[in-house]
C-alpha atoms as a PDB file:
ATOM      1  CA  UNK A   1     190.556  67.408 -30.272  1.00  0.00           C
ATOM      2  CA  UNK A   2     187.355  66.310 -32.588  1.00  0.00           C
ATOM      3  CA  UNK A   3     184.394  65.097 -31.172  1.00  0.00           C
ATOM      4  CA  UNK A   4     183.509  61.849 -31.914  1.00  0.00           C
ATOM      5  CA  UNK A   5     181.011  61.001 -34.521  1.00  0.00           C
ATOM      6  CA  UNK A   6     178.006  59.747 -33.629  1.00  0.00           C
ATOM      7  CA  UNK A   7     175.204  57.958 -36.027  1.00  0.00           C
ATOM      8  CA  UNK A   8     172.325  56.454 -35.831  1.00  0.00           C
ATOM      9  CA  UNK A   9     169.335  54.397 -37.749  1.00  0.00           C
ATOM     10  CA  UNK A  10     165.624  55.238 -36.628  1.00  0.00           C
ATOM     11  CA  UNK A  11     163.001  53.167 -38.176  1.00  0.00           C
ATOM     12  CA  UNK A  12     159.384  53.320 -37.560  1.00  0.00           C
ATOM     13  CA  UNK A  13     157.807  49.847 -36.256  1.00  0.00           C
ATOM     14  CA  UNK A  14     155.162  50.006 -38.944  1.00  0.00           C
ATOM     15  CA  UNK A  15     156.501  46.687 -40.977  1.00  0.00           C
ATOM     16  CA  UNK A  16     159.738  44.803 -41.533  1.00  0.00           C
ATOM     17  CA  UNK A  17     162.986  45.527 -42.676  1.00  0.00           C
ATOM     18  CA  UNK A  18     162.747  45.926 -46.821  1.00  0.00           C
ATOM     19  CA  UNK A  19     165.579  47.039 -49.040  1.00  0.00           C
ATOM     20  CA  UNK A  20     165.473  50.579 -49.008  1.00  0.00           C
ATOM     21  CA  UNK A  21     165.441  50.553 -45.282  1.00  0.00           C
ATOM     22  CA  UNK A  22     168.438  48.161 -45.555  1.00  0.00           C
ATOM     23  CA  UNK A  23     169.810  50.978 -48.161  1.00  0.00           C
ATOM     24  CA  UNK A  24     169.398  53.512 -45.223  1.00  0.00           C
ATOM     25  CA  UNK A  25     170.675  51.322 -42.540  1.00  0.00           C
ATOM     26  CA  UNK A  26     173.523  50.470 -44.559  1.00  0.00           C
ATOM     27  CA  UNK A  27     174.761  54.131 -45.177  1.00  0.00           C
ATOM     28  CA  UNK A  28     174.430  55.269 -41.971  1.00  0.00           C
ATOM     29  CA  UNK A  29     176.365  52.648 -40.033  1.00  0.00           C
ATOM     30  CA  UNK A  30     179.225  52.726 -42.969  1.00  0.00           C
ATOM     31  CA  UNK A  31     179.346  56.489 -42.374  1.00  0.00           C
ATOM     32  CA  UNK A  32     179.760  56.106 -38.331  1.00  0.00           C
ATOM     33  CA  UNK A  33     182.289  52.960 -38.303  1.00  0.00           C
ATOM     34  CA  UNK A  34     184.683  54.526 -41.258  1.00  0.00           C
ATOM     35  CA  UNK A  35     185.273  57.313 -38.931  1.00  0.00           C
ATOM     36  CA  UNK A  36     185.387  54.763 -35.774  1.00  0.00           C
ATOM     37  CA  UNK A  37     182.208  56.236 -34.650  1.00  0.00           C
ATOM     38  CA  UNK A  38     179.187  55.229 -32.619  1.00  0.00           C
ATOM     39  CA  UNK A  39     176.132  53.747 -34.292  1.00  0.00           C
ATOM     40  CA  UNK A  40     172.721  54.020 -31.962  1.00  0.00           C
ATOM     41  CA  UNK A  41     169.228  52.321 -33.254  1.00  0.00           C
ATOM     42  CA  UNK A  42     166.414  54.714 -32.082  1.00  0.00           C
ATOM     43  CA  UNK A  43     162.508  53.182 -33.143  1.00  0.00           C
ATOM     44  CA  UNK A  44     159.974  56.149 -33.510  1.00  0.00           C
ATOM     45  CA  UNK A  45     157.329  53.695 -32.348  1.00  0.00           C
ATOM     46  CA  UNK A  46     155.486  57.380 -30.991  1.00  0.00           C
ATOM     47  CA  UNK A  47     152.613  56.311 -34.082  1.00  0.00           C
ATOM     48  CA  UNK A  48     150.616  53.381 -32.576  1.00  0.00           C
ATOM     49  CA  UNK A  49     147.543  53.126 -34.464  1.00  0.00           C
ATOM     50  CA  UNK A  50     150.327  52.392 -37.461  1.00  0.00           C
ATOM     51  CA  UNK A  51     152.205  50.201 -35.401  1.00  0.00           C
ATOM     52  CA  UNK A  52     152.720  46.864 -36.455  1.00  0.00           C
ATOM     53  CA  UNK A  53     153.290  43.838 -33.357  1.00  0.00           C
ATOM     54  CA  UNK A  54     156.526  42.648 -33.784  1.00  0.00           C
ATOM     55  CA  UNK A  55     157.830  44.699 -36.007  1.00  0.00           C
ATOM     56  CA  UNK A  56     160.300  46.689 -33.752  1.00  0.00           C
ATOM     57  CA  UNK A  57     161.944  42.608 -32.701  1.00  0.00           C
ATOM     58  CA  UNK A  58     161.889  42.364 -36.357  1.00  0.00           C
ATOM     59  CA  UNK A  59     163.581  45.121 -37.306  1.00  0.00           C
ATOM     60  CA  UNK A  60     166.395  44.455 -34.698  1.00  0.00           C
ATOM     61  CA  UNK A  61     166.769  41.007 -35.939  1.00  0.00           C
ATOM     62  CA  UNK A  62     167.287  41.739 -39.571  1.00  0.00           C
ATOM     63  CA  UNK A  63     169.995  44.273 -38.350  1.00  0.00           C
ATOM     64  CA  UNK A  64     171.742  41.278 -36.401  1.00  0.00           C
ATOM     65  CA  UNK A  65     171.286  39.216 -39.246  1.00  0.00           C
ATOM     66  CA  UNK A  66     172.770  42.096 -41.341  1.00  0.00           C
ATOM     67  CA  UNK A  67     175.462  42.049 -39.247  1.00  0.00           C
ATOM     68  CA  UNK A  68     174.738  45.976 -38.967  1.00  0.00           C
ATOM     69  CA  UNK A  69     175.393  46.007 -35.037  1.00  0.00           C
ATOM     70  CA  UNK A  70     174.647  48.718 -32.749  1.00  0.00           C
ATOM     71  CA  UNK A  71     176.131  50.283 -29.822  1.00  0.00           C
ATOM     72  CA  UNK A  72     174.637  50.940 -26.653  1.00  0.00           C
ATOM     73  CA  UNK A  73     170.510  50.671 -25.903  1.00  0.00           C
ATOM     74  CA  UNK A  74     167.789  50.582 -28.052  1.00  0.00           C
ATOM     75  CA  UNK A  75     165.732  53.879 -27.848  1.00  0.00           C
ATOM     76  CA  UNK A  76     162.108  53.612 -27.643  1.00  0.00           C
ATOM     77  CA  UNK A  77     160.267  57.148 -28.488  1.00  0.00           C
ATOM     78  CA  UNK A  78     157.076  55.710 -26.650  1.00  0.00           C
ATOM     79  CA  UNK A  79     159.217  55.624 -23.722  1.00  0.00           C
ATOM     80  CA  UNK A  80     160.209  59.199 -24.356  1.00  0.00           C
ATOM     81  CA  UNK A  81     157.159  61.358 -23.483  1.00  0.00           C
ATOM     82  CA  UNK A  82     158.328  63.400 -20.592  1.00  0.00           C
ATOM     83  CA  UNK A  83     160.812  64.572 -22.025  1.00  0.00           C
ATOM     84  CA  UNK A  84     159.258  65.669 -25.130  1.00  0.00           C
ATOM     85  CA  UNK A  85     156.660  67.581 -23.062  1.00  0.00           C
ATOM     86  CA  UNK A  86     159.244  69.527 -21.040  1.00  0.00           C
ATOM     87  CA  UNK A  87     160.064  70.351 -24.402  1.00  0.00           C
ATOM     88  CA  UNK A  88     156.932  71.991 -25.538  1.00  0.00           C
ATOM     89  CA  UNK A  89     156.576  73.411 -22.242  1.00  0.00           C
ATOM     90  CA  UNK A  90     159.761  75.353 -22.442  1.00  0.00           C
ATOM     91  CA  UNK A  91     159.013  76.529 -26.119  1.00  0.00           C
ATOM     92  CA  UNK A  92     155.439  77.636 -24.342  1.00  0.00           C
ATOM     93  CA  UNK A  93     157.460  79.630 -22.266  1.00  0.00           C
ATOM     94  CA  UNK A  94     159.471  80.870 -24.625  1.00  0.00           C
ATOM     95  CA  UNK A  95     156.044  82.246 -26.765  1.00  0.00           C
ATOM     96  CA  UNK A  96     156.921  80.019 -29.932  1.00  0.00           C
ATOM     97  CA  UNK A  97     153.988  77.849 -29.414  1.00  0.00           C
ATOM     98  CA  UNK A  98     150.423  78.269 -29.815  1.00  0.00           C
ATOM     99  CA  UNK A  99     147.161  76.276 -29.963  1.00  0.00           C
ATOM    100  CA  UNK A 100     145.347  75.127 -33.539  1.00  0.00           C
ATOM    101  CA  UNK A 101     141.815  74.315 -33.927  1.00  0.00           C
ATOM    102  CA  UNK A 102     141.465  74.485 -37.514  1.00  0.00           C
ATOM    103  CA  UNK A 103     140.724  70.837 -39.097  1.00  0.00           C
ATOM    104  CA  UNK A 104     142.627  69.652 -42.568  1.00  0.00           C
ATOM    105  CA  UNK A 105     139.171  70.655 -44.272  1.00  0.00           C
ATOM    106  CA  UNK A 106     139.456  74.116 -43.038  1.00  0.00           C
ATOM    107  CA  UNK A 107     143.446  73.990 -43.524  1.00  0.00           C
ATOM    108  CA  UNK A 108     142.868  72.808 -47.095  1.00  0.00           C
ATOM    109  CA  UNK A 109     139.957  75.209 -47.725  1.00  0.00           C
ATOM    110  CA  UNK A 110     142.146  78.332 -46.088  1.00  0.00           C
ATOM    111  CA  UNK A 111     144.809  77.182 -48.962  1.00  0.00           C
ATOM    112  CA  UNK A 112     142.793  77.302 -51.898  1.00  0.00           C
ATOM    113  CA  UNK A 113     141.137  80.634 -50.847  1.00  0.00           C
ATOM    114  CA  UNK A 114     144.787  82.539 -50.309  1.00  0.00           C
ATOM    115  CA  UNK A 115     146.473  80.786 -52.582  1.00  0.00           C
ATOM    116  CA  UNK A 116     148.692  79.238 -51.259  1.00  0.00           C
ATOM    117  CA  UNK A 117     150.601  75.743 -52.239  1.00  0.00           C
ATOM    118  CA  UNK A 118     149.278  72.801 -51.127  1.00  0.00           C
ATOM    119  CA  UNK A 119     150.195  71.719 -47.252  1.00  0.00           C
ATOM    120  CA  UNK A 120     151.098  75.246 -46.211  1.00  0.00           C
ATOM    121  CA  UNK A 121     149.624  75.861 -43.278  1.00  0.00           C
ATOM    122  CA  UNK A 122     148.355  80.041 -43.358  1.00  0.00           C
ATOM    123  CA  UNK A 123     148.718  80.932 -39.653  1.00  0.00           C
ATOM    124  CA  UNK A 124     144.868  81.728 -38.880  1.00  0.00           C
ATOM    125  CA  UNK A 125     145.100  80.451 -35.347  1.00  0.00           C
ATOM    126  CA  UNK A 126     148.609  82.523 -34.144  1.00  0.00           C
ATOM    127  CA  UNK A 127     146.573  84.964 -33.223  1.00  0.00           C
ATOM    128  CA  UNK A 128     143.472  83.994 -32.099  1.00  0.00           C
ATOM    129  CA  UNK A 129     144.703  83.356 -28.199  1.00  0.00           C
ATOM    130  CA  UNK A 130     143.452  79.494 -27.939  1.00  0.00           C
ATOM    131  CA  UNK A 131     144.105  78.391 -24.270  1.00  0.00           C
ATOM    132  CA  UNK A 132     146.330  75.349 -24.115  1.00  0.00           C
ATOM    133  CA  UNK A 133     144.209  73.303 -22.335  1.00  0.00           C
ATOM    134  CA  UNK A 134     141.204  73.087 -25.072  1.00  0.00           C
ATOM    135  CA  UNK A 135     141.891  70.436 -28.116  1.00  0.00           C
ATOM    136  CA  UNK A 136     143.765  71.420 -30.594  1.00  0.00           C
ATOM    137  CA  UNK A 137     147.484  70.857 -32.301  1.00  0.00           C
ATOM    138  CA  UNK A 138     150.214  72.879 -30.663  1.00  0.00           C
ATOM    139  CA  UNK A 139     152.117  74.750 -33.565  1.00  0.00           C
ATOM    140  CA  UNK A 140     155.484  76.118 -33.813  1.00  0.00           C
ATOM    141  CA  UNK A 141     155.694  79.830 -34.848  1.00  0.00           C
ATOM    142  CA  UNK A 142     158.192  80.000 -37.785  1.00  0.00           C
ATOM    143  CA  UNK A 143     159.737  82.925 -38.930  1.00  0.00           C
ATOM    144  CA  UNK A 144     160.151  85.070 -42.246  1.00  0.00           C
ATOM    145  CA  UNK A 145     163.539  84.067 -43.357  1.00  0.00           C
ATOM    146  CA  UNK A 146     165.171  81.064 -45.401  1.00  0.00           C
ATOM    147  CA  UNK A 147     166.761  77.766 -43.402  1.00  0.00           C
ATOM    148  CA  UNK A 148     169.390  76.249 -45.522  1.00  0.00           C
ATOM    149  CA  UNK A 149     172.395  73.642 -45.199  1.00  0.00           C
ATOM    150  CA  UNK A 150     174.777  72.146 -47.126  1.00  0.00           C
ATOM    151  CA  UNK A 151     173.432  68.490 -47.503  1.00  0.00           C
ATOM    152  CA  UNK A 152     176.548  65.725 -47.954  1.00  0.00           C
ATOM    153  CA  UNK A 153     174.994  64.282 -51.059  1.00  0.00           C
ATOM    154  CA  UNK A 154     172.221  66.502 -52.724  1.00  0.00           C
ATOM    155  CA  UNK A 155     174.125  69.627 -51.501  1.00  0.00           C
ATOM    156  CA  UNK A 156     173.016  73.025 -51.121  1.00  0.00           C
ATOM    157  CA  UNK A 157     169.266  73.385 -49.939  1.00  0.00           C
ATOM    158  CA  UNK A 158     167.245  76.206 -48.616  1.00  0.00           C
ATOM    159  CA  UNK A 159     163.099  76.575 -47.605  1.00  0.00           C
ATOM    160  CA  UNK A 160     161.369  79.392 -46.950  1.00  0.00           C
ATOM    161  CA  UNK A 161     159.602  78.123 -43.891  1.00  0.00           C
ATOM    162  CA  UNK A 162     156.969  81.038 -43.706  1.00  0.00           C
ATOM    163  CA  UNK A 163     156.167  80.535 -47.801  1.00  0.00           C
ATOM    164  CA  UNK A 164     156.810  77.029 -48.179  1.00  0.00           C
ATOM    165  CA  UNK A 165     155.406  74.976 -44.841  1.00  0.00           C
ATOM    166  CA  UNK A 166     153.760  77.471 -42.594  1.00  0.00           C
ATOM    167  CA  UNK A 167     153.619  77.131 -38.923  1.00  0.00           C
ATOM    168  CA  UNK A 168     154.305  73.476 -38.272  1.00  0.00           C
ATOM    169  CA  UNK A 169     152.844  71.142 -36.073  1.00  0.00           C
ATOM    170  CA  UNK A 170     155.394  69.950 -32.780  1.00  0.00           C
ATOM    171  CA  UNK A 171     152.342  68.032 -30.790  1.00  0.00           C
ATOM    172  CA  UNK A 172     148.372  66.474 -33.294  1.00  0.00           C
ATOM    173  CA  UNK A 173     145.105  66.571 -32.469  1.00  0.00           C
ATOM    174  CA  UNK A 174     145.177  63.393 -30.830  1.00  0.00           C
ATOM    175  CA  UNK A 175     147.561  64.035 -28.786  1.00  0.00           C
ATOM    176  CA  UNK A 176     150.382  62.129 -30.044  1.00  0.00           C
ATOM    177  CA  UNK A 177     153.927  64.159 -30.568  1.00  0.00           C
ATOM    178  CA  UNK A 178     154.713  64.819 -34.025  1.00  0.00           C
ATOM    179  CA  UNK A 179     157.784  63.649 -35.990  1.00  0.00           C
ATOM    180  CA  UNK A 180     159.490  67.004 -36.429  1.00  0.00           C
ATOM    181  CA  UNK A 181     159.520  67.359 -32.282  1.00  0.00           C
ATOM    182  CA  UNK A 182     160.435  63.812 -31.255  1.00  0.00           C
ATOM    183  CA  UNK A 183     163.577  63.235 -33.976  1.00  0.00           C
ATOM    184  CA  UNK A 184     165.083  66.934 -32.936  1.00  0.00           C
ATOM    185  CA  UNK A 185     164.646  66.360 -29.376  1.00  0.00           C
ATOM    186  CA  UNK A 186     166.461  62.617 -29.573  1.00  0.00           C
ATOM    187  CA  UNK A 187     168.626  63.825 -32.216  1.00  0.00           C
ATOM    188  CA  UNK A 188     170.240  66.202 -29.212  1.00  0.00           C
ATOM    189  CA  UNK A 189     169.692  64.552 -26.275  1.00  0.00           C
ATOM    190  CA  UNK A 190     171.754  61.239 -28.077  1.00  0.00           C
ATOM    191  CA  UNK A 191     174.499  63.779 -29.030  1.00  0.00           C
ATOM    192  CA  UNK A 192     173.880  62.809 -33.065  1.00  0.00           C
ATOM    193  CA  UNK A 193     176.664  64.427 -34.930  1.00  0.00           C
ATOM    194  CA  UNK A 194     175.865  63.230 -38.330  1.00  0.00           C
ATOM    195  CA  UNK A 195     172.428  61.988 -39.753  1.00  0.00           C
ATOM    196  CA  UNK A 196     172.432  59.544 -42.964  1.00  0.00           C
ATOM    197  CA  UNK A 197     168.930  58.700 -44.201  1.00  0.00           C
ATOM    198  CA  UNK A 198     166.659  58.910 -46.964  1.00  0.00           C
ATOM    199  CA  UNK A 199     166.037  61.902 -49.591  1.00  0.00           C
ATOM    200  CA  UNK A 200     162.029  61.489 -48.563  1.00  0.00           C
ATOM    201  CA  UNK A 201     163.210  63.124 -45.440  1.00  0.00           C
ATOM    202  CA  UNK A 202     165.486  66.195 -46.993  1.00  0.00           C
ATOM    203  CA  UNK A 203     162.233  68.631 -46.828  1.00  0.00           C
ATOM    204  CA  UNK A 204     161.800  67.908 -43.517  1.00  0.00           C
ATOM    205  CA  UNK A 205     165.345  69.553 -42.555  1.00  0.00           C
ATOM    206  CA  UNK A 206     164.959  73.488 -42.623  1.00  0.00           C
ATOM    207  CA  UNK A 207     162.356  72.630 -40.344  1.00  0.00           C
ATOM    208  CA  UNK A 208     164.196  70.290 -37.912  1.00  0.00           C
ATOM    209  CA  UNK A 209     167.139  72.895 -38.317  1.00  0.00           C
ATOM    210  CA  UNK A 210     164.884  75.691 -37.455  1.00  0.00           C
ATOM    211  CA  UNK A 211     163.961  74.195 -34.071  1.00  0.00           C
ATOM    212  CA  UNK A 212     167.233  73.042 -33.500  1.00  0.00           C
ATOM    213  CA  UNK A 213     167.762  76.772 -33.107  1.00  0.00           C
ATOM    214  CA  UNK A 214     164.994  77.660 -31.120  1.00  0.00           C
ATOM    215  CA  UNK A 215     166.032  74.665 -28.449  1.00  0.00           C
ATOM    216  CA  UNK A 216     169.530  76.065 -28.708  1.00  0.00           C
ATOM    217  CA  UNK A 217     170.293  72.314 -29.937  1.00  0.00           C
ATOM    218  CA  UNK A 218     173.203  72.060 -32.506  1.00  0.00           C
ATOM    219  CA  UNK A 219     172.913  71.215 -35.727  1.00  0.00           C
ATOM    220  CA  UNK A 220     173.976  67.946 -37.180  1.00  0.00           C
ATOM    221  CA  UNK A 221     176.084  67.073 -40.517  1.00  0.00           C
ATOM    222  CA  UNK A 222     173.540  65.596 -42.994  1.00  0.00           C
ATOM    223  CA  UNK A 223     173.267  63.235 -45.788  1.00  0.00           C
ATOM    224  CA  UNK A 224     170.418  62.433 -47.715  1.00  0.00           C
ATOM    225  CA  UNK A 225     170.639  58.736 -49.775  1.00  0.00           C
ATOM    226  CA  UNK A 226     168.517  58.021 -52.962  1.00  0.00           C
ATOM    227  CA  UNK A 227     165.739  56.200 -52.177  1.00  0.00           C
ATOM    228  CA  UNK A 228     165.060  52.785 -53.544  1.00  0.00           C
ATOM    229  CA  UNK A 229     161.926  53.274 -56.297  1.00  0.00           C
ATOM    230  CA  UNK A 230     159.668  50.371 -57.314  1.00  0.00           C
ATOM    231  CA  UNK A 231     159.050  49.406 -61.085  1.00  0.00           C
ATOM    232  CA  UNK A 232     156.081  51.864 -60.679  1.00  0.00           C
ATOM    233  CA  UNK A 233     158.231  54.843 -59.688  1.00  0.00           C
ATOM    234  CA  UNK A 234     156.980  54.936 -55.890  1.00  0.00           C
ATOM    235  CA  UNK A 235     159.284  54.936 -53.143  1.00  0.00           C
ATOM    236  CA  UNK A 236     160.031  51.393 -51.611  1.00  0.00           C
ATOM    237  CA  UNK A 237     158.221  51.483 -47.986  1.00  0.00           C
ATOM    238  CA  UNK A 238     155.808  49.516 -45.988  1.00  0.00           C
ATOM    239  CA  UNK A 239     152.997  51.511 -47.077  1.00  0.00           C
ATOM    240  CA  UNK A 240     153.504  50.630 -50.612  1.00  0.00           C
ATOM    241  CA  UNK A 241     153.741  46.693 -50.008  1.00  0.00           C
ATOM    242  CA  UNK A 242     157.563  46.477 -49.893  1.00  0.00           C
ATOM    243  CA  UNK A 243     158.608  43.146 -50.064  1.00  0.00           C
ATOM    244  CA  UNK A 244     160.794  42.355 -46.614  1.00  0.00           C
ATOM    245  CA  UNK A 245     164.139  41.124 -46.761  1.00  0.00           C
ATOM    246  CA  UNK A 246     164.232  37.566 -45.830  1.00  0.00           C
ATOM    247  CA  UNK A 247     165.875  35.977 -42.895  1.00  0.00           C
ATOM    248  CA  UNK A 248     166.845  33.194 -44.038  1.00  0.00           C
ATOM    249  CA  UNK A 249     168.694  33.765 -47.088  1.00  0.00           C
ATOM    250  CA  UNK A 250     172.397  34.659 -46.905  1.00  0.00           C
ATOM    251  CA  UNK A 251     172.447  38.302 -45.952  1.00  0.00           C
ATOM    252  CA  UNK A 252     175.763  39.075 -48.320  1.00  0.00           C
ATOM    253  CA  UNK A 253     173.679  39.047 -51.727  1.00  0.00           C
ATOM    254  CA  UNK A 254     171.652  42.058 -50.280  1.00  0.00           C
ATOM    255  CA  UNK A 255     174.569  43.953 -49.206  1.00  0.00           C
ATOM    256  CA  UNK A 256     176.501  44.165 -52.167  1.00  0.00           C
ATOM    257  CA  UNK A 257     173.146  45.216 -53.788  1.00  0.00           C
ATOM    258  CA  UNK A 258     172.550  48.012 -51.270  1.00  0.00           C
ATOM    259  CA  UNK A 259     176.280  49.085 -51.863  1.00  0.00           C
ATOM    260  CA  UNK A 260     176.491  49.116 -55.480  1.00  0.00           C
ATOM    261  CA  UNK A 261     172.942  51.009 -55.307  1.00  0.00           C
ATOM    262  CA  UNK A 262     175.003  53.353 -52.970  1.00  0.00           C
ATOM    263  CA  UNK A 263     177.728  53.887 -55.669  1.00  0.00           C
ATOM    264  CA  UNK A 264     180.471  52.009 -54.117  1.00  0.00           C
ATOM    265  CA  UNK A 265     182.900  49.322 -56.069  1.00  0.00           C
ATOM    266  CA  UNK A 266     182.887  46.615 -53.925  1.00  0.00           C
ATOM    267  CA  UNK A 267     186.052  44.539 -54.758  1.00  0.00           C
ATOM    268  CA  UNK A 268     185.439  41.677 -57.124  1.00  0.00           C
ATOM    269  CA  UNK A 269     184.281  38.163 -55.924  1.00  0.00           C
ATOM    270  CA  UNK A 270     183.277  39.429 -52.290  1.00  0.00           C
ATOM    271  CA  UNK A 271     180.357  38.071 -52.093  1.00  0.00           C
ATOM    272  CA  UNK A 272     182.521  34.700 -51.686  1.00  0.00           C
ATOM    273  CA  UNK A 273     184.043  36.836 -48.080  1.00  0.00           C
ATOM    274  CA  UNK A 274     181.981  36.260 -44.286  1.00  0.00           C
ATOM    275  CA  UNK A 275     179.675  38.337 -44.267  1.00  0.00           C
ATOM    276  CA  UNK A 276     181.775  40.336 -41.261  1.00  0.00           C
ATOM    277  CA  UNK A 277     184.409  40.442 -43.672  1.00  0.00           C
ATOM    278  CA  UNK A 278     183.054  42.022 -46.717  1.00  0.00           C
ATOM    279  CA  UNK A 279     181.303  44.595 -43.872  1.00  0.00           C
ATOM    280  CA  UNK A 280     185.221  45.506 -43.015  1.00  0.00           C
ATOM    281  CA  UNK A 281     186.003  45.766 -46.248  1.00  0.00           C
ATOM    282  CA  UNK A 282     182.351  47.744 -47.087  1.00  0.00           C
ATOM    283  CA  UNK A 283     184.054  49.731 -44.184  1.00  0.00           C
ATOM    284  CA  UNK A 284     187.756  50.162 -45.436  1.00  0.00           C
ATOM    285  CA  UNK A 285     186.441  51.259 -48.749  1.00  0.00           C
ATOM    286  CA  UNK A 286     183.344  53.429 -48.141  1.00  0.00           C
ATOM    287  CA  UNK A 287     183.640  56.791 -50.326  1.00  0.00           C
ATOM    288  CA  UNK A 288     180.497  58.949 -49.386  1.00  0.00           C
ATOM    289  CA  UNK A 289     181.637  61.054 -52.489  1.00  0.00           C
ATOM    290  CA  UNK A 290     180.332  58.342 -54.597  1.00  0.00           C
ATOM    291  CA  UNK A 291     177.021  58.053 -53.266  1.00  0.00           C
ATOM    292  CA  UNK A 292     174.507  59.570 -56.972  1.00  0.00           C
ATOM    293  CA  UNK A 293     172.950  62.613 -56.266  1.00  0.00           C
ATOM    294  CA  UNK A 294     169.494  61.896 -57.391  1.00  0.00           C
ATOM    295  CA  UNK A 295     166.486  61.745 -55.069  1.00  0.00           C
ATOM    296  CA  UNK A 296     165.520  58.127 -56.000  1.00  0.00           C
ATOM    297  CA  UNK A 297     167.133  55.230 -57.803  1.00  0.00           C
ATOM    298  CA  UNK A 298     165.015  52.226 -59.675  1.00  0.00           C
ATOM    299  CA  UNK A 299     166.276  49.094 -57.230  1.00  0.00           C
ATOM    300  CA  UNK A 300     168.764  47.059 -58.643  1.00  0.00           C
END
């Protein structure tokens, strides 16, 4: 007997809902209720200097008003914190962890005088014996080998953690836990069996797989979605001024946009349906084989 499928949508509360998070949300809840799955919301509010008031209520209204419903509770990653730091505790245990002192001026100057591409972090604190209780980022020790998967839409990709990312950081400077610990740790604790979100985030993935493995976590199904690209060629996002979807327009228009951008057919004249109705039928006739395999689409 198959396990059931589990989804889920995890926005950060940095600004409201815009298309290509619509786009995201949109894919991953088709991809959960075709195969009569369960669809969880998870906010990685963990960022709170970038935090925007409201924004998380927003968010979860402009799913409701979407009509992209949820099952269970919300998940709140500022609520999380114990359990991400029995986390690092056990991989401090386990000797995969150490502490980093270096700043991004010394990280960017150690680059440039080795060589190496941009971002890649050269390992000059592993073995310098930092005690864990002076400031510092806690690192993950990667090792000299490639992490690859099959991705559902881009397909076959592989990273060469050591050559391509370096050692990568599970808990900042400041304290706060890093992306790359909190999604893997949620990710397995929710029981995720299949993640559908943006191309921005397919990098990210040998590395999220690669601690998977250290935490003995499994490893989900992916699918990476084209992101939605302004006029100017940049990614759609709060940071770059998205426009947000409005609330009070009828939500249908902006689903059979985010569809069509998907590379489904929606049936002729549906936006006429409900809006539940042309969701079931979004549902009945979602083909994830259709989805384009490019990293990012101008928005229709």
């Amino acid at each position: 007997m198959s396990s059931p499928v589990i989804g889920r949508f995890a926005p950060s509360p940095t600004g409201p809902l815009h298309f290509g998070s619509l786009i995201a949300a949109l894919g991953s809840w088709l991809q959960a209720r075709r195969q009569g799955g369960a669809w969880f919301v998870r906010m990685e509010d963990l960022d709170k200097p970038r935090e925007q008031p409201g924004a998380a209520d927003a968010i979860l209204r402009a799913l409701e008003h979407f009509g992209l419903v949820w099952d269970g509770e919300v998940i709140y990653q500022s609520q999380r914190q114990e359990l991400y730091l029995a986390t690092l505790e056990r991989l401090r245990r386990d000797g995969r962890l150490y502490l980093c002192r270096c700043s991004r001026a010394e990280i960017r100057e150690q680059g440039l005088r080795l060589g190496l591409p941009e971002g890649v972090y050269s390992g000059r604190c592993r073995g310098q014996h930092h005690p864990f209780s002076a400031d510092g980022a806690l690192r993950l020790q990667v090792e000299d080998r490639e992490v690859g998967f099959t991705d559902g839409v881009q397909g076959v990709y592989r990273q060469s953690l050591q050559n391509e990312v370096g050692d990568f950081v599970l808990r900042r400077r400041d304290g706060l836990i890093a992306y790359q610990l909190a999604v893997v740790v949620d990710d397995g604790a929710q029981g995720v069996s299949e993640v559908v979100r943006g191309s921005d985030l397919l990098d990210s993935t040998p590395r999220q797989i690669f601690l998977q493995q250290c935490l003995g976590l499994p490893t989900p199904l992916y699918r990476h979605l084209p992101v939605a690209l302004a006029p100017n060629g940049q990614k759609l996002s709060k940071q770059n001024l998205a426009p947000p979807l409005p609330l009070d327009s009828d939500p249908r228009q902006a689903l059979v946009r985010a569809l069509r951008f998907l590379g489904q057919r929606p049936p002729a004249g549906i936006e006429l349906a409900s809006r539940d109705s042309l969701l079931a039928t979004a549902i009945e006739h979602w083909r994830p084989g259709e989805i384009p395999t490019r990293m990012g689409i101008h928005e229709v």
